[in-house]
Each structure stands twice: as C-alpha cells, then as structure tokens.
PDB file of N, CA and C in Angstrom:
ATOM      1  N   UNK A   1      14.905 -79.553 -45.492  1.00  0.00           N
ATOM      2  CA  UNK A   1      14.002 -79.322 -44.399  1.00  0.00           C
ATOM      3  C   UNK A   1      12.646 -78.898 -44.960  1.00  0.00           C
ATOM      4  N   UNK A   2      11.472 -79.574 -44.298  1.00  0.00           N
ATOM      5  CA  UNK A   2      10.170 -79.175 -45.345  1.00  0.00           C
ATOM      6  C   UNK A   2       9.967 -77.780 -44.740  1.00  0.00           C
ATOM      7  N   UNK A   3       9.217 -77.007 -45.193  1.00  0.00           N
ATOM      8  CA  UNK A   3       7.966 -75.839 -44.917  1.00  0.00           C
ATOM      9  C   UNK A   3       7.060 -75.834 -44.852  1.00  0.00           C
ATOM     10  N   UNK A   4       5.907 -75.341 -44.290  1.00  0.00           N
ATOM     11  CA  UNK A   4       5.247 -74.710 -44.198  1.00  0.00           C
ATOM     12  C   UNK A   4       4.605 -73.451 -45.038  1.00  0.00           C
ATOM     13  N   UNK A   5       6.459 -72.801 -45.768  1.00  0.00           N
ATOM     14  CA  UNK A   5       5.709 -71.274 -46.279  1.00  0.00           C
ATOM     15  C   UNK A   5       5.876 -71.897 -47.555  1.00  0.00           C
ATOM     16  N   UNK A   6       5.210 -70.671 -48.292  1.00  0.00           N
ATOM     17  CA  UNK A   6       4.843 -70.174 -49.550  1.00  0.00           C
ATOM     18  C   UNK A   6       5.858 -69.997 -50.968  1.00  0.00           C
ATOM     19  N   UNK A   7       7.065 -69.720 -49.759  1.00  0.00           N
ATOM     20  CA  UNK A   7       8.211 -69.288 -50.855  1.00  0.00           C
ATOM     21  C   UNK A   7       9.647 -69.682 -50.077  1.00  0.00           C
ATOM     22  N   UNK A   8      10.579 -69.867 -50.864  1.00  0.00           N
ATOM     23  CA  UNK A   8      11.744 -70.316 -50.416  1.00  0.00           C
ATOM     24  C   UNK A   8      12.651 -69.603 -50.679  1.00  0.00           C
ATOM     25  N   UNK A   9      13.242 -69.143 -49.623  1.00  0.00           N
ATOM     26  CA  UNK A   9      14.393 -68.086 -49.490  1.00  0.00           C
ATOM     27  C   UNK A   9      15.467 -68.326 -49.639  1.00  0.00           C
ATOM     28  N   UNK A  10      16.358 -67.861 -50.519  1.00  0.00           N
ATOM     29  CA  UNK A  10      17.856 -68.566 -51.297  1.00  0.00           C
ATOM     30  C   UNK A  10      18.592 -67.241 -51.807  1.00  0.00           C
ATOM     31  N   UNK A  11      19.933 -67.644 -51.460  1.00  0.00           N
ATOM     32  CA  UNK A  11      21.413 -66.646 -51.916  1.00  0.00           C
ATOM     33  C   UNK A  11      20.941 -66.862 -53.498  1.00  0.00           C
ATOM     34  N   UNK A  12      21.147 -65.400 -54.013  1.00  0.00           N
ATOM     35  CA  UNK A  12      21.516 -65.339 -55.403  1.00  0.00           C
ATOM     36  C   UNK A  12      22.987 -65.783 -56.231  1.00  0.00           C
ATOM     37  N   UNK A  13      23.505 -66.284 -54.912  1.00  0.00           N
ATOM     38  CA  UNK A  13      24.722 -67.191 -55.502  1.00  0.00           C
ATOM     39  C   UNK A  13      25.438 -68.252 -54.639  1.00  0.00           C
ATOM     40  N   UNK A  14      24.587 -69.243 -55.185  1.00  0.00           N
ATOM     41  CA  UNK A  14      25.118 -70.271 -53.594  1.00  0.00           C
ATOM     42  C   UNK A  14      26.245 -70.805 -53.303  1.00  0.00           C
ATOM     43  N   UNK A  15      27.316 -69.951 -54.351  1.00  0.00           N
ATOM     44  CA  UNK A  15      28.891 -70.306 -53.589  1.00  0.00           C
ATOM     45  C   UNK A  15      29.355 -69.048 -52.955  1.00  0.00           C
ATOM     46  N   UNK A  16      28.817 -68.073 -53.320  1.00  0.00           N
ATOM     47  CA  UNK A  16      29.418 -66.959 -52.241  1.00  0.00           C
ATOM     48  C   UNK A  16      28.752 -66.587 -50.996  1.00  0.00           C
ATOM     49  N   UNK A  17      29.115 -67.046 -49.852  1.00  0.00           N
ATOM     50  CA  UNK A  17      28.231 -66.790 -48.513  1.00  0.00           C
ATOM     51  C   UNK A  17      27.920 -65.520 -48.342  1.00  0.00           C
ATOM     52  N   UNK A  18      28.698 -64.432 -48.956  1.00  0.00           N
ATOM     53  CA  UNK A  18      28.192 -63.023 -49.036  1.00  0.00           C
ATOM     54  C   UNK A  18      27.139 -62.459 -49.398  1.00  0.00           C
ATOM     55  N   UNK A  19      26.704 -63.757 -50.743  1.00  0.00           N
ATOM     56  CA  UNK A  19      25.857 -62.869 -51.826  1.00  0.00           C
ATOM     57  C   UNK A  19      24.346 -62.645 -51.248  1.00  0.00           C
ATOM     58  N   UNK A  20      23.444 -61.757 -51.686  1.00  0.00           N
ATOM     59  CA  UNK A  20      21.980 -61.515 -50.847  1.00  0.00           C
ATOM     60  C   UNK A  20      21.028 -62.444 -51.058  1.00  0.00           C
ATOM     61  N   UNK A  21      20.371 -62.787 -50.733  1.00  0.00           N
ATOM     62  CA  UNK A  21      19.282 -63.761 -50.868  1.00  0.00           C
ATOM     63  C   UNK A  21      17.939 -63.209 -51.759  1.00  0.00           C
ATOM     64  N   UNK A  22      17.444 -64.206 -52.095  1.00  0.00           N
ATOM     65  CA  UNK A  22      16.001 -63.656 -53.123  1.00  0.00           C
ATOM     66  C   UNK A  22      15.120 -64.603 -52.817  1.00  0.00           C
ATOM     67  N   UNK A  23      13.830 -64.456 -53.088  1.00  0.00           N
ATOM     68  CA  UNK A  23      12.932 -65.605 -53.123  1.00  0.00           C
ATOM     69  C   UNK A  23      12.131 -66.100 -54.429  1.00  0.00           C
ATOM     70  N   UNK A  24      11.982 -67.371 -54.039  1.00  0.00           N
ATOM     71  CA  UNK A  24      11.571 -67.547 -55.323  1.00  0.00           C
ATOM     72  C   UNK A  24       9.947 -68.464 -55.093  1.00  0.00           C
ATOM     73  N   UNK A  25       8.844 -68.368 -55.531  1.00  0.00           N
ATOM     74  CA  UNK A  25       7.361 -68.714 -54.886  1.00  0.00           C
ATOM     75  C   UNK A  25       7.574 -70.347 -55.663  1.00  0.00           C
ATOM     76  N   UNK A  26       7.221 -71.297 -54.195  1.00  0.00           N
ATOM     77  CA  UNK A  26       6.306 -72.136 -54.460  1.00  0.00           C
ATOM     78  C   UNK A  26       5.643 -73.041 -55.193  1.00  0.00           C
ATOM     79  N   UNK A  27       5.242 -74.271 -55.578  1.00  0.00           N
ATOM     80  CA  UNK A  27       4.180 -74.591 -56.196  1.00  0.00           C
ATOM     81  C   UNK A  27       2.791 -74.097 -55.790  1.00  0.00           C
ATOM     82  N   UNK A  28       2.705 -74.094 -53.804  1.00  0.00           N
ATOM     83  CA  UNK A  28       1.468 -74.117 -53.128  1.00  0.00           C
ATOM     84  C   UNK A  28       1.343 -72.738 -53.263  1.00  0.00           C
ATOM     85  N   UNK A  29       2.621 -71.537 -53.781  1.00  0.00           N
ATOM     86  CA  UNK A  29       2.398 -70.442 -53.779  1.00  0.00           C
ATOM     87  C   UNK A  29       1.097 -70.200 -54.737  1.00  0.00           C
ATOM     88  N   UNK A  30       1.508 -70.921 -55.986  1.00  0.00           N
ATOM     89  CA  UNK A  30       0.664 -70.054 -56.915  1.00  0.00           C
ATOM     90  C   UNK A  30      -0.673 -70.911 -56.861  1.00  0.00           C
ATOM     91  N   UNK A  31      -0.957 -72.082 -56.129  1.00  0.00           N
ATOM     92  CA  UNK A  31      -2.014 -72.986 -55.915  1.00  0.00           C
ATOM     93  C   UNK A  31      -2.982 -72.137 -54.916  1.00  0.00           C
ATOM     94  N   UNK A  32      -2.249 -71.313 -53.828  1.00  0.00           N
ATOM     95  CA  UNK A  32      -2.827 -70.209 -52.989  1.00  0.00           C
ATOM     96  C   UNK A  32      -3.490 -69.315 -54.199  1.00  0.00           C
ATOM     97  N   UNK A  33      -2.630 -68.798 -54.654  1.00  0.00           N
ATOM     98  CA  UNK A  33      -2.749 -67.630 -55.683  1.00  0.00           C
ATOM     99  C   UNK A  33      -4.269 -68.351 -56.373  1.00  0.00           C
ATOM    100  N   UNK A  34      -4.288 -68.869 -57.156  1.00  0.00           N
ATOM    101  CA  UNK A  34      -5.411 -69.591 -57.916  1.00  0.00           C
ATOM    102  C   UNK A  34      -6.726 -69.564 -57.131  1.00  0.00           C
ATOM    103  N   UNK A  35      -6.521 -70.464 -55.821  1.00  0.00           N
ATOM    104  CA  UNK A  35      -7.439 -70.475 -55.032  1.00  0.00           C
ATOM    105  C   UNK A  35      -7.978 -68.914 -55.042  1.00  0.00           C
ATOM    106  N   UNK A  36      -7.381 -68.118 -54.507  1.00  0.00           N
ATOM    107  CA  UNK A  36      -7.326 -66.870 -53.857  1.00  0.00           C
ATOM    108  C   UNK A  36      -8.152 -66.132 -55.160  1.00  0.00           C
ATOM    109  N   UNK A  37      -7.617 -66.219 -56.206  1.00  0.00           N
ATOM    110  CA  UNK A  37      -8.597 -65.427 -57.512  1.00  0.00           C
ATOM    111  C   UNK A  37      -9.853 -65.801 -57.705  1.00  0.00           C
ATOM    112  N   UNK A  38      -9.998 -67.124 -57.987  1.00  0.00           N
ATOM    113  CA  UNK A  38     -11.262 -67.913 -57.767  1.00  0.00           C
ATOM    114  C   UNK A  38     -11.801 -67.144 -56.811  1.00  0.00           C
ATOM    115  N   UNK A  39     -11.765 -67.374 -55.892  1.00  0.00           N
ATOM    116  CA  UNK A  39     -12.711 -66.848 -54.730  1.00  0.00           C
ATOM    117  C   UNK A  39     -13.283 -65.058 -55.058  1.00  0.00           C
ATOM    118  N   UNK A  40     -12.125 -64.354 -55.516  1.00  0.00           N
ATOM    119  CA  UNK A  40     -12.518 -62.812 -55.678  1.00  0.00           C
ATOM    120  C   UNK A  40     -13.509 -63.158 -57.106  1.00  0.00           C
ATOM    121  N   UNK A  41     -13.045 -63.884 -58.118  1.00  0.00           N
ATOM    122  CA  UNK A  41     -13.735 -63.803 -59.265  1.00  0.00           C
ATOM    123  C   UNK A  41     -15.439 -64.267 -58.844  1.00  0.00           C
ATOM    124  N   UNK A  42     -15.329 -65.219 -57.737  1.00  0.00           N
ATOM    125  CA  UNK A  42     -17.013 -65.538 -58.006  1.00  0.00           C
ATOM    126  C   UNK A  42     -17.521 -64.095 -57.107  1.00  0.00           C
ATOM    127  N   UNK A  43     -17.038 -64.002 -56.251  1.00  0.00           N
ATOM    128  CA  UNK A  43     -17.461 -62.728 -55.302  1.00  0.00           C
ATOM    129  C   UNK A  43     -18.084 -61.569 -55.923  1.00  0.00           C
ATOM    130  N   UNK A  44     -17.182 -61.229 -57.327  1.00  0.00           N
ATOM    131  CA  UNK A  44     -17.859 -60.095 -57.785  1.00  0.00           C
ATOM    132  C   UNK A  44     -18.584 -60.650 -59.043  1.00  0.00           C
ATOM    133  N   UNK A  45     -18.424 -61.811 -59.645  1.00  0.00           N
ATOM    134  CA  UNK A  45     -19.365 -62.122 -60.554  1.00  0.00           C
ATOM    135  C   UNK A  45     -21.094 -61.712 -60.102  1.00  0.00           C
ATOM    136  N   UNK A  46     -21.629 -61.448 -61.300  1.00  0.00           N
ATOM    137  CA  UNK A  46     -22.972 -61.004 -60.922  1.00  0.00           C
ATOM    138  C   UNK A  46     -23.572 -62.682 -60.302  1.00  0.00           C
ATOM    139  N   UNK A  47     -24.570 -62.209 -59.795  1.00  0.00           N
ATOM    140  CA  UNK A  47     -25.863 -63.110 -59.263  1.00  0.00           C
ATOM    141  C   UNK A  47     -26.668 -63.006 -60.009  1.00  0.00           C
ATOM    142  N   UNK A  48     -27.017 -64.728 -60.270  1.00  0.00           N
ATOM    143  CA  UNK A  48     -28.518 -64.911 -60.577  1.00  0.00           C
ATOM    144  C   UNK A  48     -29.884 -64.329 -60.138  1.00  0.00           C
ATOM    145  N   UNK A  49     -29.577 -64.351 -58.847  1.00  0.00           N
ATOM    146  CA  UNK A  49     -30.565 -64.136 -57.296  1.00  0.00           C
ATOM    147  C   UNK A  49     -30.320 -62.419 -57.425  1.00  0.00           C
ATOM    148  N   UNK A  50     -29.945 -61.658 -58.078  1.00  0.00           N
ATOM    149  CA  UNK A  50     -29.847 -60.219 -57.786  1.00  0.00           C
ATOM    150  C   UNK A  50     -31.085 -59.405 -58.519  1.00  0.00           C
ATOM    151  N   UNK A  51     -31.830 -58.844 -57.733  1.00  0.00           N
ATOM    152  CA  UNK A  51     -32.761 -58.057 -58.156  1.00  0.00           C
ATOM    153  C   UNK A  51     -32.474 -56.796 -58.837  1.00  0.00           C
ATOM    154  N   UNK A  52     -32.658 -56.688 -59.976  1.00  0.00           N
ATOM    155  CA  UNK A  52     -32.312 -55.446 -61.062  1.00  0.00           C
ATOM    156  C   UNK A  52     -33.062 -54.296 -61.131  1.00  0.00           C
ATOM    157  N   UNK A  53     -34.472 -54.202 -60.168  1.00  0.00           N
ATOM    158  CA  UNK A  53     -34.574 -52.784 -60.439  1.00  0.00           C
ATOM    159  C   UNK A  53     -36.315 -53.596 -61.257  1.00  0.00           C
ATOM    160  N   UNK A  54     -35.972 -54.821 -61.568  1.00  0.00           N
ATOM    161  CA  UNK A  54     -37.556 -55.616 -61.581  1.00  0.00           C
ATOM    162  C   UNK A  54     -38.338 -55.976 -60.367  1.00  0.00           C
ATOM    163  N   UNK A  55     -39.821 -56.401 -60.812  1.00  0.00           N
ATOM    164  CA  UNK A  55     -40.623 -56.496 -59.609  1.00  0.00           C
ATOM    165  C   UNK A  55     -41.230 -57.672 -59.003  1.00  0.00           C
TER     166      UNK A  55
END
C-alpha cells in the first residue's frame, strides 16, 4: 500500500504478531531532512547585502 508518510511502521519481528513495532525513515525521509538543512544552512549563512558597522 503506498504512503504518503515519511517513515514506515513495522513489528520488530514479523513472525510474531505480539512483537512491538519500530520505525524505520524513508528515502523521502532523509530527502525532507536534506531539503530541511539546506534551507536552515542558507538562513544563517552570512549575507553579502549585510551591513557591518561600514558606511
């Protein structure tokens, strides 16, 4: 069945119907992730355009 999310939720033992489930991320997870750094990294990178205290 396709998704939508990020991560895919699965028994830590897929013959015992008991056992607990875990998740495990994505390709698009860490393609988010990437995106998502990029974006913070230019954000705080300095500016060209930033005035330093010159006139």
């Amino acid at each position: 069945m396709a998704s939508y999310g990020l991560v895919k939720v699965i028994r830590r033992d897929h013959t015992d119907p008991a056992s607990a489930y875990r998740w495990e991320p994505k390709r698009s997870f860490h393609a988010v992730a990437r995106h998502n750094r990029a974006r913070r990294d230019h954000r705080h990178a300095p500016s060209a355009f930033t005035n330093h205290g010159g006139s």
